[in-house]
Protein backbone atom coordinates (compact mmCIF):
# COMPACT_ATOMS: atom_id res chain seq x y z
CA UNK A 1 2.77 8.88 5.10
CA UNK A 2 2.05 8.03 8.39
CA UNK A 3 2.89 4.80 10.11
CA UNK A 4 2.21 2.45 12.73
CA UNK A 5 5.26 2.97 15.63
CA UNK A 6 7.03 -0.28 15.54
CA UNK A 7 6.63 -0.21 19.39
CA UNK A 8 5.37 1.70 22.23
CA UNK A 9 6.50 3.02 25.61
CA UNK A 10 6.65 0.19 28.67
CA UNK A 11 6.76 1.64 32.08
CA UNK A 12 9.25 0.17 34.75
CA UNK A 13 8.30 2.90 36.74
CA UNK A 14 6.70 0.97 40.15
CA UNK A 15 3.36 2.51 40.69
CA UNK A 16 3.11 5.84 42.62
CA UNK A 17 3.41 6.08 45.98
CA UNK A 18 5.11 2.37 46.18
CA UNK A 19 8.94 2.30 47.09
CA UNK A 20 9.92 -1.18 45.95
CA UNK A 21 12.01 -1.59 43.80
CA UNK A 22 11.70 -4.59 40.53
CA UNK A 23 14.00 -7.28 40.61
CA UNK A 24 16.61 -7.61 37.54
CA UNK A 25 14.77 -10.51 37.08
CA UNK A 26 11.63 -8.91 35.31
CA UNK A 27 13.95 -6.49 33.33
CA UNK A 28 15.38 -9.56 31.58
CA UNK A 29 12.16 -9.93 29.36
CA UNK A 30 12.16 -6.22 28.38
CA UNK A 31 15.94 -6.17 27.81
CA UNK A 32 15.63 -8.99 25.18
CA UNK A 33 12.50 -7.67 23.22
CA UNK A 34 14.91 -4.46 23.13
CA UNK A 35 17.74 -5.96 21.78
CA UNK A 36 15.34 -7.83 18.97
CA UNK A 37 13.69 -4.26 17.99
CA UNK A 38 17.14 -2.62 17.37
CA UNK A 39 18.51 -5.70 15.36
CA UNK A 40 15.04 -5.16 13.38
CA UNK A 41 15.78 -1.80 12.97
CA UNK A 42 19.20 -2.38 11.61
CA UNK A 43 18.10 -4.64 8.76
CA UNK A 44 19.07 -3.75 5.63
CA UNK A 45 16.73 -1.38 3.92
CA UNK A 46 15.70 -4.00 1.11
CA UNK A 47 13.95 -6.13 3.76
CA UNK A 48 11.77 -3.28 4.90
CA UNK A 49 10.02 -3.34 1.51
CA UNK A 50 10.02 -0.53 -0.95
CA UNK A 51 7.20 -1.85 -3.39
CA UNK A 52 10.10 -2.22 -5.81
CA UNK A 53 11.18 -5.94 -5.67
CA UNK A 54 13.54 -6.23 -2.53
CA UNK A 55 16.18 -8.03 -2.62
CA UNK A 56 16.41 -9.60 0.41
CA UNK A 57 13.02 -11.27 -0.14
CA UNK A 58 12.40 -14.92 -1.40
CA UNK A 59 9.79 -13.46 -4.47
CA UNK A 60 7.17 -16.23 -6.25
CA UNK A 61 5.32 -14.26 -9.06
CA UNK A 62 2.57 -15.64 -11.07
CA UNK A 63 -0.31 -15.01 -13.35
CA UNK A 64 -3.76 -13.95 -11.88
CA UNK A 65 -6.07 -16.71 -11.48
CA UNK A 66 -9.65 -17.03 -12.63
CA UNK A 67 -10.87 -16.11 -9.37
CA UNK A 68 -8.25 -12.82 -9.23
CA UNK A 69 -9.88 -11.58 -12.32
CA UNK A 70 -13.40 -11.67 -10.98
CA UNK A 71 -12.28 -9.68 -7.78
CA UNK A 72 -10.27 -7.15 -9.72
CA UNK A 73 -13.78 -7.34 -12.19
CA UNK A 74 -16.03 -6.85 -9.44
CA UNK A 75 -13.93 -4.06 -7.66
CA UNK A 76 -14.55 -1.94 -10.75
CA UNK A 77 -17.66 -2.56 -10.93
CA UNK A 78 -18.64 -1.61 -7.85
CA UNK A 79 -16.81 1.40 -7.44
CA UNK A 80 -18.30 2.35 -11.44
CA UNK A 81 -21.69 1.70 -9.78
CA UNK A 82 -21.01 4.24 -6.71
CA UNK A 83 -19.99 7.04 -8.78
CA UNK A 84 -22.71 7.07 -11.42
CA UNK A 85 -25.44 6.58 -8.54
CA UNK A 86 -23.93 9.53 -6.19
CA UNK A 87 -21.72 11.69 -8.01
CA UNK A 88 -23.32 11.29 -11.61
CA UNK A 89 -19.91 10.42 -12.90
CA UNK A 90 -18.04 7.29 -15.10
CA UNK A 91 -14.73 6.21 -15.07
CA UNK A 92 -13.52 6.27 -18.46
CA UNK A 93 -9.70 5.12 -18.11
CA UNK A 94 -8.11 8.65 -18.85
CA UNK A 95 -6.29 10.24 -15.55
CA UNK A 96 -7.59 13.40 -16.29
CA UNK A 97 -11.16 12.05 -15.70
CA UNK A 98 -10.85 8.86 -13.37
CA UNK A 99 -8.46 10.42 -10.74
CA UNK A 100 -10.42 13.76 -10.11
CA UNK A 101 -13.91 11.21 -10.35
CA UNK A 102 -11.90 9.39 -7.07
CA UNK A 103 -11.09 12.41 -5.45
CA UNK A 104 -14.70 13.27 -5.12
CA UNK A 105 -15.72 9.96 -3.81
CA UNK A 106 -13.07 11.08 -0.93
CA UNK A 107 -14.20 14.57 -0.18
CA UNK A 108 -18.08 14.29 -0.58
CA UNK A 109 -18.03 11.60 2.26
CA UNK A 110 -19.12 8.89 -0.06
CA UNK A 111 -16.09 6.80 0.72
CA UNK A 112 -14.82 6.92 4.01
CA UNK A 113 -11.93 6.14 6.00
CA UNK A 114 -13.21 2.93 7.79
CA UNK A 115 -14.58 1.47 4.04
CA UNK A 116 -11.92 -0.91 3.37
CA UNK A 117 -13.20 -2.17 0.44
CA UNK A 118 -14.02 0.32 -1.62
CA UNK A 119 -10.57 2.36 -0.52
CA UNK A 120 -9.26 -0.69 -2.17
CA UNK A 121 -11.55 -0.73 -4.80
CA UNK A 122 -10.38 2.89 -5.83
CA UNK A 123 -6.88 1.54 -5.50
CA UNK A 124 -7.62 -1.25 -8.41
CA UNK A 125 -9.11 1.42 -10.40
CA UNK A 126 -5.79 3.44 -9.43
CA UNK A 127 -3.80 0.79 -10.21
CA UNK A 128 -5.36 0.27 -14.38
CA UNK A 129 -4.47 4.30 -14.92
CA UNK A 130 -0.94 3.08 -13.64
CA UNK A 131 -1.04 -0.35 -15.92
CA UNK A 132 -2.20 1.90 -18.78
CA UNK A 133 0.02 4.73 -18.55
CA UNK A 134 3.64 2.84 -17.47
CA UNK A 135 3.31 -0.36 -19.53
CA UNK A 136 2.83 -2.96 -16.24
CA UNK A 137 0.83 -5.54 -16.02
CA UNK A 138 -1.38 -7.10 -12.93
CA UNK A 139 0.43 -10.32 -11.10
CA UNK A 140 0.39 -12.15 -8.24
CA UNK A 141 3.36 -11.30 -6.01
CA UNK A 142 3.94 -13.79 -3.37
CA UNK A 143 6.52 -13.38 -0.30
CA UNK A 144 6.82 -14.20 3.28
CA UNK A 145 4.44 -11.14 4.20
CA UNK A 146 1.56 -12.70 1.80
CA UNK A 147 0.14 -12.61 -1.32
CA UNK A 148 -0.65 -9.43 -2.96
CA UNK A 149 -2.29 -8.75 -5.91
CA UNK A 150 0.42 -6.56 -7.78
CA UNK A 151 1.83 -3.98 -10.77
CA UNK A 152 5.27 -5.47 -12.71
CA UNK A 153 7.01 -3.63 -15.01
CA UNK A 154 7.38 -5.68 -18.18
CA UNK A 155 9.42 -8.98 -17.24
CA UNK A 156 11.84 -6.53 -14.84
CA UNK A 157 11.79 -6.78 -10.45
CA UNK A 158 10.25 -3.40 -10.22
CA UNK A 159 6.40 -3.54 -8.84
CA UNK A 160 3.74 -1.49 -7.64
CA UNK A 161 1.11 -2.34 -5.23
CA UNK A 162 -1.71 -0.18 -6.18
CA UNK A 163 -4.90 -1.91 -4.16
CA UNK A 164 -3.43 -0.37 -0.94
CA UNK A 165 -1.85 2.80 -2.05
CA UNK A 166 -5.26 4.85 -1.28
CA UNK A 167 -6.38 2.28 1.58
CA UNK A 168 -3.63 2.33 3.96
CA UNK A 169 -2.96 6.23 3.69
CA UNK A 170 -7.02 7.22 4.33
CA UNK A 171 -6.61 4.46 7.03
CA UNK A 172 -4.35 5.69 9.12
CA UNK A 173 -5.63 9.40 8.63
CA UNK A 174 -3.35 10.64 6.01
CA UNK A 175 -5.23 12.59 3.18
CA UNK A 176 -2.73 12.87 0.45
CA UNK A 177 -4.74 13.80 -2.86
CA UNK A 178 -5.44 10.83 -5.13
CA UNK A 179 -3.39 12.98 -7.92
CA UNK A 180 -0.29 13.05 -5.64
CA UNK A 181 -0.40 9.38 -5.07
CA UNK A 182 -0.59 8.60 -8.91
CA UNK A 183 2.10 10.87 -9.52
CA UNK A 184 4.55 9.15 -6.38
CA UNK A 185 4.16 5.49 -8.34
CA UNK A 186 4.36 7.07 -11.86
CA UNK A 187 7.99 8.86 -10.35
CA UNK A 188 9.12 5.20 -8.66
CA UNK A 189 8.63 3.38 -12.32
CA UNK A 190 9.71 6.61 -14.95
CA UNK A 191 13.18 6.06 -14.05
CA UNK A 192 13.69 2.47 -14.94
CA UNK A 193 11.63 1.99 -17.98
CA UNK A 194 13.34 1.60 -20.54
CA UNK A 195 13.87 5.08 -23.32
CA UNK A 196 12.10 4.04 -26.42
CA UNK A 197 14.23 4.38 -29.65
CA UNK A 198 15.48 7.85 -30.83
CA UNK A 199 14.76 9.46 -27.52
């Protein structure tokens, strides 16, 4: 998945064909933000977020509101709406059907890179398949980055944050197949749910 570099390249380099020289004075600046970037990068891993309730972050989780529902609602409507009236197709809440119906919307051009909404739109209809299919639930997950509209597994720490899963790869020009995506959340939550009896 690819990712925005946490910082880029500054020259100190004076400009060609000039022979001065920069005071240590105008390093100082520079040598700071440094020294900030490499304690960032030494964080713990937990505080870098893993989309699996990390520890070192103050969590609030609550129930959707009124107005959550309706967005959720509308997002699959619309995206229902777009597939019937350009691909002929319906969403029908099996895997088999829904993420293959997605994956067209993707390669036919009819949802694009630079359509945030309805990237995020495919992502809610993502994220029921995911509900359905590992017991979660939708929440509100609130932190110090935001508030996100969220997976939780049963009562446990372990979330999934589905509305962004398709947005922020296509964004950033990474094509990974809807199917692949599905399967990378289904492998995060498989492993901590708990084995139902006689298995």
């Amino acid at each position: 998945m690819a990712t925005k570099p946490l910082f880029t390249r500054v020259s100190t380099r004076p400009p060609t064909g000039s022979c001065a020289r920069l005071p240590l004075g105008t390093l100082a600046p520079l040598l700071a933000l440094c020294a900030v970037l490499f304690a960032l990068l030494a964080a713990p891993a937990g505080a870098q977020g893993t989309g699996m309730g990390d520890a070192g972050l103050e969590a609030r989780i609550g129930e959707l509101t009124d107005l959550d529902r309706r967005y959720l609602a509308q997002q699959r409507t619309d995206l229902e709406d777009l597939a019937r009236t350009e691909l002929g197709a319906f969403f029908t809440g099996d895997p088999a059907n829904d993420i293959p119906v997605m994956q067209r919307l993707l390669d036919e051009g009819v949802v694009t890179a630079d359509d945030r909404r309805r990237l995020q739109a495919m992502g809610v209809v993502l994220g029921d398949l995911l509900a359905e299919d590992l017991d979660m639930h939708w929440v509100i997950y609130e932190d110090q980055v935001g508030r996100s509209r969220a997976l939780r597994y049963r009562q446990s720490d372990n979330y999934l944050f589905p509305a962004t899963m398709v947005s922020r790869r296509r964004e950033a020009g990474d094509r990974t197949p809807v199917q692949e995506i599905y399967d990378k959340a289904v492998g995060i939550i498989r492993p901590v749910q708990e084995p139902l009896p006689f298995q």
